[in-house]
PDB file of N, CA and C in Angstrom:
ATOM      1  N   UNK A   1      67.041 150.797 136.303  1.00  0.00           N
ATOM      2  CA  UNK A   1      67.723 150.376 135.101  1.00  0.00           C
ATOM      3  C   UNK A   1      68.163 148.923 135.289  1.00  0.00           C
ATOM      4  N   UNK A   2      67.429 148.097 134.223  1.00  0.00           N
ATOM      5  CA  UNK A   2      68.176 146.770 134.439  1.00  0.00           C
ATOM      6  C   UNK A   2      69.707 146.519 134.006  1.00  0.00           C
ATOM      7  N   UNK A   3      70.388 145.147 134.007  1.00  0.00           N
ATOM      8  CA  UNK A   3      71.619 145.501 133.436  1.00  0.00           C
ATOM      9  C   UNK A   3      71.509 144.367 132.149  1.00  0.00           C
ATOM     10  N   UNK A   4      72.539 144.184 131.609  1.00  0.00           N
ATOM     11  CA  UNK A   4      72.072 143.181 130.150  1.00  0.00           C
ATOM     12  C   UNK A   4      72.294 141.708 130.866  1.00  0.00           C
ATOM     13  N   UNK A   5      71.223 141.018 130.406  1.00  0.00           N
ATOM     14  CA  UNK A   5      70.971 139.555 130.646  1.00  0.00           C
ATOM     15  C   UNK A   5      71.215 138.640 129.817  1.00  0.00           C
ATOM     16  N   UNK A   6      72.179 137.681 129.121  1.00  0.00           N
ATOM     17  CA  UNK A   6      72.733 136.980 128.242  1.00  0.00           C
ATOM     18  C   UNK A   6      71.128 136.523 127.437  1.00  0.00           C
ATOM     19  N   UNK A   7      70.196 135.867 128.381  1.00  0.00           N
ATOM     20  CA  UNK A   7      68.812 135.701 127.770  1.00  0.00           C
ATOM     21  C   UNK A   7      68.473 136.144 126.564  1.00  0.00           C
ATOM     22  N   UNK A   8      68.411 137.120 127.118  1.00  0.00           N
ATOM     23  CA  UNK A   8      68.039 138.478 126.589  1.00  0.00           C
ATOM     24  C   UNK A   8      67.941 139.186 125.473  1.00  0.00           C
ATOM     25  N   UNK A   9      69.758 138.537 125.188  1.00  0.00           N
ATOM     26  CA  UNK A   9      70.590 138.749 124.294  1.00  0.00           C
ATOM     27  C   UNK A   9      69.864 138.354 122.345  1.00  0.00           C
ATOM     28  N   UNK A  10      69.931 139.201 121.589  1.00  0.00           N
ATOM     29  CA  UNK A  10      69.449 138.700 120.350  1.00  0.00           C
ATOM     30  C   UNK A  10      70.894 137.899 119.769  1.00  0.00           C
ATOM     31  N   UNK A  11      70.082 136.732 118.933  1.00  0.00           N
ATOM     32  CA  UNK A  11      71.356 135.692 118.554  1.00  0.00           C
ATOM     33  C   UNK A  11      71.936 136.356 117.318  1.00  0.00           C
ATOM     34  N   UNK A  12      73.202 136.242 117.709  1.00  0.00           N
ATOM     35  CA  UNK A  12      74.024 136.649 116.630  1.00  0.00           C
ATOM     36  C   UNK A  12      73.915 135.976 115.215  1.00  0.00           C
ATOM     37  N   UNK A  13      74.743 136.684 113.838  1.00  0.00           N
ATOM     38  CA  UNK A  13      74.078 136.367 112.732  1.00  0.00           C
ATOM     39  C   UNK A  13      74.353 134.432 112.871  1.00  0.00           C
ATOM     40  N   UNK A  14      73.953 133.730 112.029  1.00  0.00           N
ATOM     41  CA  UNK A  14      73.882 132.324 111.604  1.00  0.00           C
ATOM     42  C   UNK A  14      75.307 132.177 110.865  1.00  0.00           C
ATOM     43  N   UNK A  15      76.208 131.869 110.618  1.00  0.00           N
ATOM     44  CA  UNK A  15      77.359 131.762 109.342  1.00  0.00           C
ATOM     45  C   UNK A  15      76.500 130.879 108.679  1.00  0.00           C
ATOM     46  N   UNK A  16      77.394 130.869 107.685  1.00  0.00           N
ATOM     47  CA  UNK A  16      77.037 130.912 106.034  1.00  0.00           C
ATOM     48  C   UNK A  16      77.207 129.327 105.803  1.00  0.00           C
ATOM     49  N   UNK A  17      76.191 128.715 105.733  1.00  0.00           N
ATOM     50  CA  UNK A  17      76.664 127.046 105.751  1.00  0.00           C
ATOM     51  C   UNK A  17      77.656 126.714 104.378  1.00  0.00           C
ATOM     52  N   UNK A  18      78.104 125.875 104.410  1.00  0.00           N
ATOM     53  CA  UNK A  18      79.277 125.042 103.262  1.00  0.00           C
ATOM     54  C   UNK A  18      78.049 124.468 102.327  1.00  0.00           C
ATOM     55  N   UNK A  19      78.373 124.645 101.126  1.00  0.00           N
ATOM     56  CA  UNK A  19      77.355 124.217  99.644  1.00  0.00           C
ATOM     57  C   UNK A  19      78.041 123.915  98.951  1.00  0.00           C
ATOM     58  N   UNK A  20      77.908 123.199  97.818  1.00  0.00           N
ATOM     59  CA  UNK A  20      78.754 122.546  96.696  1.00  0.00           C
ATOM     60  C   UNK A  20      77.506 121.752  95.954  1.00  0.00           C
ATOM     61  N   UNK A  21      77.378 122.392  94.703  1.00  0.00           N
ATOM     62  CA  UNK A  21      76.334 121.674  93.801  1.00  0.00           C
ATOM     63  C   UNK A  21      77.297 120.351  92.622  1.00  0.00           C
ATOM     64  N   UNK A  22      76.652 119.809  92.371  1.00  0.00           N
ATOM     65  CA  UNK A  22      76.881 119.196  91.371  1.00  0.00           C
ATOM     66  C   UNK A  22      78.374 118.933  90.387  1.00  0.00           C
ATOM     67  N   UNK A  23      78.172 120.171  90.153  1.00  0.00           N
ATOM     68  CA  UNK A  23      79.476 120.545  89.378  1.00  0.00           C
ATOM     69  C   UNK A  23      80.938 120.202  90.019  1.00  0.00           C
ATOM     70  N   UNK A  24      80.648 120.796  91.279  1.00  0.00           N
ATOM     71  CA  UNK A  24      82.392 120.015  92.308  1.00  0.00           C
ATOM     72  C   UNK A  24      81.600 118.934  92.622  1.00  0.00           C
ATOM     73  N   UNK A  25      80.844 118.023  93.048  1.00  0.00           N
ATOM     74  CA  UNK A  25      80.212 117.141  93.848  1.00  0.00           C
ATOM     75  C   UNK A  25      80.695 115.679  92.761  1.00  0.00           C
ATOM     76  N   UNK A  26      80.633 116.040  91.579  1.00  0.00           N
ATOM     77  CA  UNK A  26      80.846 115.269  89.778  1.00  0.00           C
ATOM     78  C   UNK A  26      82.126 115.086  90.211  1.00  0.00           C
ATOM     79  N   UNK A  27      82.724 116.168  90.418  1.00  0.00           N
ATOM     80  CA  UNK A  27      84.213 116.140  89.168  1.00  0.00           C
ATOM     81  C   UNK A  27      85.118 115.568  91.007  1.00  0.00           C
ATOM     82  N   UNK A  28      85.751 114.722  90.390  1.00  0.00           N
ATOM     83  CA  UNK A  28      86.551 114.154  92.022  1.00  0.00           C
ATOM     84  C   UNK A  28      87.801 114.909  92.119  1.00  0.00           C
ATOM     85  N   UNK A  29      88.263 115.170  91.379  1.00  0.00           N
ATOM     86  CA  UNK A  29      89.280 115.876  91.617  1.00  0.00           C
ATOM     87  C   UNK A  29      89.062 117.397  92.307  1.00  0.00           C
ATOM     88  N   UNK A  30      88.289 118.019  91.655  1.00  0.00           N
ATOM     89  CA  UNK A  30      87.173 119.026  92.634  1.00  0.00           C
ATOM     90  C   UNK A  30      86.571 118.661  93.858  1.00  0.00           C
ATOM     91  N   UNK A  31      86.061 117.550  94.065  1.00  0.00           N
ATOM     92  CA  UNK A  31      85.230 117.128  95.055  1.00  0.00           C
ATOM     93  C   UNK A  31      86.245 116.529  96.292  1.00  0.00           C
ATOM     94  N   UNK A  32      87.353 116.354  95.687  1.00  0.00           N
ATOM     95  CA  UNK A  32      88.633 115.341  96.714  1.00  0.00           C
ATOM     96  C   UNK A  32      89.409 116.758  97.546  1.00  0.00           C
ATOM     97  N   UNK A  33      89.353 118.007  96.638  1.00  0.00           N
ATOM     98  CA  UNK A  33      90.462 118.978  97.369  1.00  0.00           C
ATOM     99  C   UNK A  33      89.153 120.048  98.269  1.00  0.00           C
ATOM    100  N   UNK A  34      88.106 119.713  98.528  1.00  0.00           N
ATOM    101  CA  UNK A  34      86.997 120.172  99.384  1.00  0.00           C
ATOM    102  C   UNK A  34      86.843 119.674 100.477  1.00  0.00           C
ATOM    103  N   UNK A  35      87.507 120.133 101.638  1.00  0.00           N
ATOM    104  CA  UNK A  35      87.764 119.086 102.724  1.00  0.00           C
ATOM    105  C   UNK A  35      86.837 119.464 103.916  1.00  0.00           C
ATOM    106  N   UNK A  36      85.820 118.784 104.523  1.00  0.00           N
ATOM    107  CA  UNK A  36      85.076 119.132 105.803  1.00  0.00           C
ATOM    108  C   UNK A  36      85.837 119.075 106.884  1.00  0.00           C
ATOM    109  N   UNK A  37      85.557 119.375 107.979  1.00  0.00           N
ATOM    110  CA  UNK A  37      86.071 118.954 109.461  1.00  0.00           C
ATOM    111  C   UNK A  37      84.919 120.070 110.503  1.00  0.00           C
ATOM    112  N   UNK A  38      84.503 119.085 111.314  1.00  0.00           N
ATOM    113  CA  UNK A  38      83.864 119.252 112.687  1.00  0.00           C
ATOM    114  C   UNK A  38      84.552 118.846 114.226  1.00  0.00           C
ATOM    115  N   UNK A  39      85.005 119.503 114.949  1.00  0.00           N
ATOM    116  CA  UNK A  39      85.375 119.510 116.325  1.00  0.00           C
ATOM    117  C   UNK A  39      84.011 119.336 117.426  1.00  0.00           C
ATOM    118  N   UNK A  40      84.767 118.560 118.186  1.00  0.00           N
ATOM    119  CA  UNK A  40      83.123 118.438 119.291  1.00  0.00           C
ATOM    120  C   UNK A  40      83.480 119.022 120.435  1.00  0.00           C
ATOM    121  N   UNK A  41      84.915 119.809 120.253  1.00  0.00           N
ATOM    122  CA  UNK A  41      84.927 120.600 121.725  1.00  0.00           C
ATOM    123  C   UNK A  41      85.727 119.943 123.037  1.00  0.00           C
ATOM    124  N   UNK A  42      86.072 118.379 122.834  1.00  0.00           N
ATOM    125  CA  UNK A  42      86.614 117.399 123.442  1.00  0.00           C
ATOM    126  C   UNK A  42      87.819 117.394 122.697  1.00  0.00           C
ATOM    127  N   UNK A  43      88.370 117.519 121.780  1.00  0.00           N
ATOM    128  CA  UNK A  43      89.635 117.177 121.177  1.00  0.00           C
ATOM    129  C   UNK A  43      89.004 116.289 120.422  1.00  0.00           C
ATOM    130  N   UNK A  44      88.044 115.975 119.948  1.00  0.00           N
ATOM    131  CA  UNK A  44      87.805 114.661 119.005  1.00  0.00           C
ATOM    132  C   UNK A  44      87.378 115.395 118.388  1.00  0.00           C
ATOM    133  N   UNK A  45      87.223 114.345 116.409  1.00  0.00           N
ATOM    134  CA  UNK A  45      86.338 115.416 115.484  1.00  0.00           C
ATOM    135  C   UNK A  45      86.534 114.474 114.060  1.00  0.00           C
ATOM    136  N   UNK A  46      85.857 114.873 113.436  1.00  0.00           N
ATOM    137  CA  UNK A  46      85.492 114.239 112.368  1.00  0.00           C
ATOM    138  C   UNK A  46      85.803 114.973 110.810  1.00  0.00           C
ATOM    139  N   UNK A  47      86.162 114.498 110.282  1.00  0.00           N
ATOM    140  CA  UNK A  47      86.519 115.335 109.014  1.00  0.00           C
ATOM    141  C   UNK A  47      86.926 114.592 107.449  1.00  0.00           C
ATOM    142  N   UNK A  48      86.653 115.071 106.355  1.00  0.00           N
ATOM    143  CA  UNK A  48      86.818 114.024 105.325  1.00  0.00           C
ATOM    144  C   UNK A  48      86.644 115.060 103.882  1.00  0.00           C
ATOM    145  N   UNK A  49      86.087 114.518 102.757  1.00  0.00           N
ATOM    146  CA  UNK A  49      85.986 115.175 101.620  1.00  0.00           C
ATOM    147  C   UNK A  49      84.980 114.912 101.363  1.00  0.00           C
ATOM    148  N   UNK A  50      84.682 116.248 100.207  1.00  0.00           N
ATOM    149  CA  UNK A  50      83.078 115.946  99.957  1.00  0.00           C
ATOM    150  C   UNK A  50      82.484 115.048  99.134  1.00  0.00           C
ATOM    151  N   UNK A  51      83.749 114.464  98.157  1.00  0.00           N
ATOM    152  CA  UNK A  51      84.010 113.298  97.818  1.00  0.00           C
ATOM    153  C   UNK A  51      83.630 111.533  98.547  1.00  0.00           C
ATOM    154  N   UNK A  52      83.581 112.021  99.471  1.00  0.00           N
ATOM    155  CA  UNK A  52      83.413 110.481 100.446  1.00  0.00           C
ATOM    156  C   UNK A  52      84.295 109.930 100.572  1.00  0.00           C
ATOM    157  N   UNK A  53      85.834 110.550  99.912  1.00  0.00           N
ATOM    158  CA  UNK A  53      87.046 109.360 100.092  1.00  0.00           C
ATOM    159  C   UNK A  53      87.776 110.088 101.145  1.00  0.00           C
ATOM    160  N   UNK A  54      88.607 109.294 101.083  1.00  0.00           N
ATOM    161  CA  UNK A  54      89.423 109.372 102.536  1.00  0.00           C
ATOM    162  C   UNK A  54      90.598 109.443 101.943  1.00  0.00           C
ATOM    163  N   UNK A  55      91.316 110.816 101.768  1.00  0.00           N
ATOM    164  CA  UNK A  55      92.473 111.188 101.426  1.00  0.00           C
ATOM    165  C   UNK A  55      93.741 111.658 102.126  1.00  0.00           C
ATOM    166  N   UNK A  56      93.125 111.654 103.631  1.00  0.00           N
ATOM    167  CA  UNK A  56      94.323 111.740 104.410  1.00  0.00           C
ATOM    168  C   UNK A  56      94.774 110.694 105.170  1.00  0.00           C
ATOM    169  N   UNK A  57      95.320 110.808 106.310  1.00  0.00           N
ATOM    170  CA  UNK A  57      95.529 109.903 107.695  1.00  0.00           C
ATOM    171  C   UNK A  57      94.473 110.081 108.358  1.00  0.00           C
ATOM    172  N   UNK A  58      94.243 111.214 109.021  1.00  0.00           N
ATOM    173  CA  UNK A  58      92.921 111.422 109.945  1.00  0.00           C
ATOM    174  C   UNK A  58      92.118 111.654 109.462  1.00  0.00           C
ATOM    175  N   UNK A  59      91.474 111.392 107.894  1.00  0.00           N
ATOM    176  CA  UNK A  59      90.245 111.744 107.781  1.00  0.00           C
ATOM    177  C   UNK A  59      89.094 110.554 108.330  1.00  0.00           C
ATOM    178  N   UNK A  60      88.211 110.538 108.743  1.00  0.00           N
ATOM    179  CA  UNK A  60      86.824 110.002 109.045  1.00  0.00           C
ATOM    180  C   UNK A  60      86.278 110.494 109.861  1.00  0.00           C
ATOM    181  N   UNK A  61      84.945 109.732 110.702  1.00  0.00           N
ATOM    182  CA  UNK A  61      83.755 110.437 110.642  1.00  0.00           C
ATOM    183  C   UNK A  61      84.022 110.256 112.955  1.00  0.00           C
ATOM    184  N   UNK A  62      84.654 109.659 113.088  1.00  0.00           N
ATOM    185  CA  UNK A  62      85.404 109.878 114.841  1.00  0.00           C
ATOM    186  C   UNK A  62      86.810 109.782 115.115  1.00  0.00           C
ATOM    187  N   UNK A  63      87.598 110.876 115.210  1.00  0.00           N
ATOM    188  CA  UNK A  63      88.805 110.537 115.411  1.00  0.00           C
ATOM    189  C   UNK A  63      88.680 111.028 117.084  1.00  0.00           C
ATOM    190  N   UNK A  64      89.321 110.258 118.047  1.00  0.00           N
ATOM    191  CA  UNK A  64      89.211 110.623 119.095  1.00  0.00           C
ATOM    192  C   UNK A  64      90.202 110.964 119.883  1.00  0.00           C
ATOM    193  N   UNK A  65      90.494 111.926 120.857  1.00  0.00           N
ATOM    194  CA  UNK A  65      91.700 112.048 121.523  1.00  0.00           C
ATOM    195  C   UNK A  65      92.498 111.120 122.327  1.00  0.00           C
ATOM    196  N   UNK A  66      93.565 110.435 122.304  1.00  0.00           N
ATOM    197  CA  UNK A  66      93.774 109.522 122.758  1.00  0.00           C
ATOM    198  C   UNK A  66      95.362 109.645 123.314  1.00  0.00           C
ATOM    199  N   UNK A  67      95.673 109.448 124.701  1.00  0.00           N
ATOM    200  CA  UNK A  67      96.959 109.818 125.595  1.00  0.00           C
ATOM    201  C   UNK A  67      97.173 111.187 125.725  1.00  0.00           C
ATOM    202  N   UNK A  68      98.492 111.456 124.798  1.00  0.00           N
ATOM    203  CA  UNK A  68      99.077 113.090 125.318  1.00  0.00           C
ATOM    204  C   UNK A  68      97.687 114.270 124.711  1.00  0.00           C
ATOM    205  N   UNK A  69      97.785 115.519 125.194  1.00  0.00           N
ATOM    206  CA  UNK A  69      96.956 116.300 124.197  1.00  0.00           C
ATOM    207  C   UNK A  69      97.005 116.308 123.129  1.00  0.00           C
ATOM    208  N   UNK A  70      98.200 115.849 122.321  1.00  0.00           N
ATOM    209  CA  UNK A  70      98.046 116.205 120.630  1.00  0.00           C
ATOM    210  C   UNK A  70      97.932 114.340 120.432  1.00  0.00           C
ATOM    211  N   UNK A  71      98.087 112.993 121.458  1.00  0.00           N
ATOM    212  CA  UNK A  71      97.445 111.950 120.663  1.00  0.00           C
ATOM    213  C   UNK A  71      96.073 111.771 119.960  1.00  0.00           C
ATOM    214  N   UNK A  72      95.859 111.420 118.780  1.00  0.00           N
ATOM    215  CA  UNK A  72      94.754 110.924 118.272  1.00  0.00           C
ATOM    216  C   UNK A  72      94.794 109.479 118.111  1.00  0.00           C
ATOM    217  N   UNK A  73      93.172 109.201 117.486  1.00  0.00           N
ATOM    218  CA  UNK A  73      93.023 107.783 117.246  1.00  0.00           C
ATOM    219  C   UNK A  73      91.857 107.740 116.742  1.00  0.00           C
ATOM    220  N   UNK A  74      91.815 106.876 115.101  1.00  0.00           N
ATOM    221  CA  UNK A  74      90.875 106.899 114.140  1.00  0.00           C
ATOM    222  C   UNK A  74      89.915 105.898 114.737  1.00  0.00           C
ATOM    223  N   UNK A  75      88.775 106.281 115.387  1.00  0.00           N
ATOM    224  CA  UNK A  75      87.920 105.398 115.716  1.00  0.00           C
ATOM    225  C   UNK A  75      87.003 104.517 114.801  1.00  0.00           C
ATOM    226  N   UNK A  76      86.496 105.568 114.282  1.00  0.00           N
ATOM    227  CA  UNK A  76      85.607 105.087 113.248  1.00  0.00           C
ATOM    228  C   UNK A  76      85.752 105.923 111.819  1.00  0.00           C
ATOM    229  N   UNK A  77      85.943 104.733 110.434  1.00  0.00           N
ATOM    230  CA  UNK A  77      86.573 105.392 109.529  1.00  0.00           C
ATOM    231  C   UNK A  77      85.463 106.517 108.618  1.00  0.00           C
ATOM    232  N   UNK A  78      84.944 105.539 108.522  1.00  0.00           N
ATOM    233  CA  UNK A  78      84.388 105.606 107.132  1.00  0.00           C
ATOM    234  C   UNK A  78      82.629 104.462 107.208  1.00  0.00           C
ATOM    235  N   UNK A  79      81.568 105.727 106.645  1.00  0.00           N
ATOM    236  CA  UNK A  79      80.049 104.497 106.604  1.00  0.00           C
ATOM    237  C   UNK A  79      79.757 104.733 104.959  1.00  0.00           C
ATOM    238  N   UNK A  80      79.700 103.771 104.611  1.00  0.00           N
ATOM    239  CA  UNK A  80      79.120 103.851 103.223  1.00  0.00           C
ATOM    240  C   UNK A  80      77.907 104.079 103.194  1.00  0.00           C
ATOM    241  N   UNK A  81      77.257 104.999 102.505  1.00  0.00           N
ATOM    242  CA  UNK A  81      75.611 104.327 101.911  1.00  0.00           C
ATOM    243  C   UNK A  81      75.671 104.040 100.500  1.00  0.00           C
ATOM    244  N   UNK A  82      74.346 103.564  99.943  1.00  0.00           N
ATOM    245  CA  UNK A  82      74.021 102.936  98.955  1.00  0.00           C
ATOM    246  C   UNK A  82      72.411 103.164  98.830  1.00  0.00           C
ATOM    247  N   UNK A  83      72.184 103.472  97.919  1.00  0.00           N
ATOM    248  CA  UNK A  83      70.821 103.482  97.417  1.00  0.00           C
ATOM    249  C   UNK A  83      70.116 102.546  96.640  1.00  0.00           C
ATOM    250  N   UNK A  84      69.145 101.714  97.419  1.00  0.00           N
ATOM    251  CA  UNK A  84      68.579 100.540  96.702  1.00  0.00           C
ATOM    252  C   UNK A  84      66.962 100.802  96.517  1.00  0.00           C
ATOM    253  N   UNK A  85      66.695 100.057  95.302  1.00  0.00           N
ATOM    254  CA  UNK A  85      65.278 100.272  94.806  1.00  0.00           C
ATOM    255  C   UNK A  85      65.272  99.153  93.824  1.00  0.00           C
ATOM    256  N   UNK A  86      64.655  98.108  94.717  1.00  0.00           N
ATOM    257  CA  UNK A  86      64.157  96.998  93.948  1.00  0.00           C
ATOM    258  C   UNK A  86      65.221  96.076  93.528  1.00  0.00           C
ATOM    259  N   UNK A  87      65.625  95.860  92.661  1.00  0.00           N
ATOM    260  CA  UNK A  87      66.666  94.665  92.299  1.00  0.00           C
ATOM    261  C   UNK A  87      68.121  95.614  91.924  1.00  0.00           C
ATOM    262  N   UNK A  88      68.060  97.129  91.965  1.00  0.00           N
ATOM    263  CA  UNK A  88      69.024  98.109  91.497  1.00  0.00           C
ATOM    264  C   UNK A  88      69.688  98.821  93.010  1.00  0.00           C
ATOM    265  N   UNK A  89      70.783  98.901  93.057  1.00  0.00           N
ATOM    266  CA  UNK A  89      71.891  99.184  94.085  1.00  0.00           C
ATOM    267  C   UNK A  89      72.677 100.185  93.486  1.00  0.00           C
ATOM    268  N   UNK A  90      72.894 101.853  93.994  1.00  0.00           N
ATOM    269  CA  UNK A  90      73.932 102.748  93.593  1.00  0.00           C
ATOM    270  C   UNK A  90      74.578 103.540  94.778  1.00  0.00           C
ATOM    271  N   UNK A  91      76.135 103.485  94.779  1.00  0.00           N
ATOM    272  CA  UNK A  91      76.673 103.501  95.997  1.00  0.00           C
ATOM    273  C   UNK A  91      76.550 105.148  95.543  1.00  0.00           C
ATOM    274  N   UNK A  92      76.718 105.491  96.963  1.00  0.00           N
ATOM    275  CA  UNK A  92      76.943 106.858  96.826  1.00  0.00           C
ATOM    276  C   UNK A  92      78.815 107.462  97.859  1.00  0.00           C
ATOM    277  N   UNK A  93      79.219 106.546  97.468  1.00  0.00           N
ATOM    278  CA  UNK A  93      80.463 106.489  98.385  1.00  0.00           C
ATOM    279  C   UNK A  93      81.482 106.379  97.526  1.00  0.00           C
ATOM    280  N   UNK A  94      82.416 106.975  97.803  1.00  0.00           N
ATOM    281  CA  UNK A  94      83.403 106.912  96.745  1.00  0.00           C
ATOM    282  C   UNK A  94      85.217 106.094  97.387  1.00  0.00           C
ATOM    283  N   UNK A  95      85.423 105.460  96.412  1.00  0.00           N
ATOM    284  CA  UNK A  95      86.712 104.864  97.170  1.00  0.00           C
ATOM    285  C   UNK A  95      88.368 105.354  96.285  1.00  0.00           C
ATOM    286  N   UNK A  96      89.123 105.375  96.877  1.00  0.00           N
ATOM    287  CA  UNK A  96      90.855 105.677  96.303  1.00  0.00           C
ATOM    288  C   UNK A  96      91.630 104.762  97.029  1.00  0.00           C
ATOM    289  N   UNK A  97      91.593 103.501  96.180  1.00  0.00           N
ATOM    290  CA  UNK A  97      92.856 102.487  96.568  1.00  0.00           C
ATOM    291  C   UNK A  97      93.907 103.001  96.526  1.00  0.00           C
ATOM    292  N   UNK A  98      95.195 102.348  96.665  1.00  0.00           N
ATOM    293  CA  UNK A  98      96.223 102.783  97.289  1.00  0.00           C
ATOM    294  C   UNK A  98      96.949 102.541  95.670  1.00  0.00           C
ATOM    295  N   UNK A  99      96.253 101.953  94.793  1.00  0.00           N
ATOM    296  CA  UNK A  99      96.656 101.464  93.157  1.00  0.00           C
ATOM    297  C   UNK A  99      96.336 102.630  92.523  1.00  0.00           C
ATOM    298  N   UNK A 100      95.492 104.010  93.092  1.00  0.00           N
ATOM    299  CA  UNK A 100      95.084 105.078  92.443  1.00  0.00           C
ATOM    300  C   UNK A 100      93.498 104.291  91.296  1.00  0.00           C
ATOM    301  N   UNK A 101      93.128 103.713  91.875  1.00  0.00           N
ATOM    302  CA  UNK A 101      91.618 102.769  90.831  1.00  0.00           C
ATOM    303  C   UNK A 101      90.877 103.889  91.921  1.00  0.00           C
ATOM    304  N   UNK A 102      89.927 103.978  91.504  1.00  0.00           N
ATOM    305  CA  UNK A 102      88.437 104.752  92.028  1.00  0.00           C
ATOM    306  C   UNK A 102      87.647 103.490  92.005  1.00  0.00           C
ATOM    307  N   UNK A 103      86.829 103.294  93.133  1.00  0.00           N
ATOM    308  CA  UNK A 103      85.705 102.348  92.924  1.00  0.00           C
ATOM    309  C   UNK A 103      85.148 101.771  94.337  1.00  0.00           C
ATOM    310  N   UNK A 104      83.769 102.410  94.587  1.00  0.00           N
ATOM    311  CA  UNK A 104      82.698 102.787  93.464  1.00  0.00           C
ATOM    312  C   UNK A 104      83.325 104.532  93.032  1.00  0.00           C
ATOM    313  N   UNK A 105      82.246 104.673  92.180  1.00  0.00           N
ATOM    314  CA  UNK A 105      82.699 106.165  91.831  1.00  0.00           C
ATOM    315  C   UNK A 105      81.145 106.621  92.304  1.00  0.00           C
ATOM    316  N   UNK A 106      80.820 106.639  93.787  1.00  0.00           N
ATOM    317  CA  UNK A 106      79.420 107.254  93.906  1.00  0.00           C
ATOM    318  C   UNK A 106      79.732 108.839  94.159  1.00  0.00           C
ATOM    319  N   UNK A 107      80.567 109.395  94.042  1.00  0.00           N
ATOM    320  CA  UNK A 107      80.707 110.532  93.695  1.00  0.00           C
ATOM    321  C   UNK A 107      79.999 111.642  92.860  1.00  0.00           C
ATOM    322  N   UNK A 108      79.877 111.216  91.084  1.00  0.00           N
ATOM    323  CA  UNK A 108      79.108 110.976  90.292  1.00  0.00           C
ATOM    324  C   UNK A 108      77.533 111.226  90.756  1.00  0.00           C
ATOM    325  N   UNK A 109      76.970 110.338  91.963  1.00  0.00           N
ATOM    326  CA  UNK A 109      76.058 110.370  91.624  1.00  0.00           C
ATOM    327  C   UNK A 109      75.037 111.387  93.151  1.00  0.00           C
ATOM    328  N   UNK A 110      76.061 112.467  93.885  1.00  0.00           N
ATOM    329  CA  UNK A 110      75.923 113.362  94.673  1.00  0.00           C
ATOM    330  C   UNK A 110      75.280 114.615  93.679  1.00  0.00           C
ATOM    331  N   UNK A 111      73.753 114.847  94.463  1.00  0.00           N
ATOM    332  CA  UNK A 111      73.463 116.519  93.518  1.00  0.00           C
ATOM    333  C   UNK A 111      74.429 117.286  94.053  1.00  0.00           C
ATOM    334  N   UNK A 112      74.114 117.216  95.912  1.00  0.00           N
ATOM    335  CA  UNK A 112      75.035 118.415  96.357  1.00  0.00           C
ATOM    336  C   UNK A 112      75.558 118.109  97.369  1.00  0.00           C
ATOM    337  N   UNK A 113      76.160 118.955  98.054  1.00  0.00           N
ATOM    338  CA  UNK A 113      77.069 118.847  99.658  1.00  0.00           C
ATOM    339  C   UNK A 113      76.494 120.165 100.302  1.00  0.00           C
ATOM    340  N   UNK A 114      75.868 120.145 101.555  1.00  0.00           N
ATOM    341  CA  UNK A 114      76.118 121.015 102.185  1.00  0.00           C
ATOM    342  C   UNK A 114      76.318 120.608 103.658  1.00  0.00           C
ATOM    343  N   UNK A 115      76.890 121.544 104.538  1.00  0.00           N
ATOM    344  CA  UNK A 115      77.277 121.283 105.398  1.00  0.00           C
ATOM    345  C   UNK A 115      76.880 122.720 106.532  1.00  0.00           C
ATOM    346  N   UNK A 116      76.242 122.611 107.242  1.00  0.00           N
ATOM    347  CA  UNK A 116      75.446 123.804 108.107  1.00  0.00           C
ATOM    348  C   UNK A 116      76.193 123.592 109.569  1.00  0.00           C
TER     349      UNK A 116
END
């Protein structure tokens, strides 16, 4: 009789990836209270809205652990893209000044969000 070998082992189910069509992806106020976050297992991690704005303190895309166990530190905030074709430019990034103005509003122009 062998005994069980982790190998071996059949992989447990997949979870259910994060989706968001259009409809929250449009509307920012929908799209701003949809919040991601990824851990890398180090105490660092990345996290934001599906919005593209940055509505907290620690939201962006490296916050890293930094001094005591609970110090952090926003490494890296925020990458815009933009979609260009020919003499035409559409951001797909969305911004919230501190005046409450939106701009760009590439929000708008997201089909979907998912996140696996």
């Amino acid at each position: 009789m062998h005994g069980s070998n982790a190998k071996d082992a059949a992989p447990g189910p997949m979870p259910c990836p994060i989706r968001f069509t259009r409809a929250i992806c449009g509307d920012l106020g929908q799209a701003e209270r949809r919040e991601w976050w990824i851990a890398n297992g180090l105490g660092g991690y990345a996290g934001g809205t599906i919005a593209g704005s940055l509505t907290r303190r620690y939201h962006g895309l490296l916050i890293a652990p930094i001094g005591s166990p609970l110090g952090r530190r926003l490494i890296l905030a925020k990458a815009d893209a933009t979609l260009i074709a020919g003499d035409h430019s559409w951001p797909l990034f969305t911004n919230r000044w501190r005046s409450g103005a939106i701009a760009p509003a590439g929000h708008v122009r997201i089909g979907s969000f998912h996140l696996d």
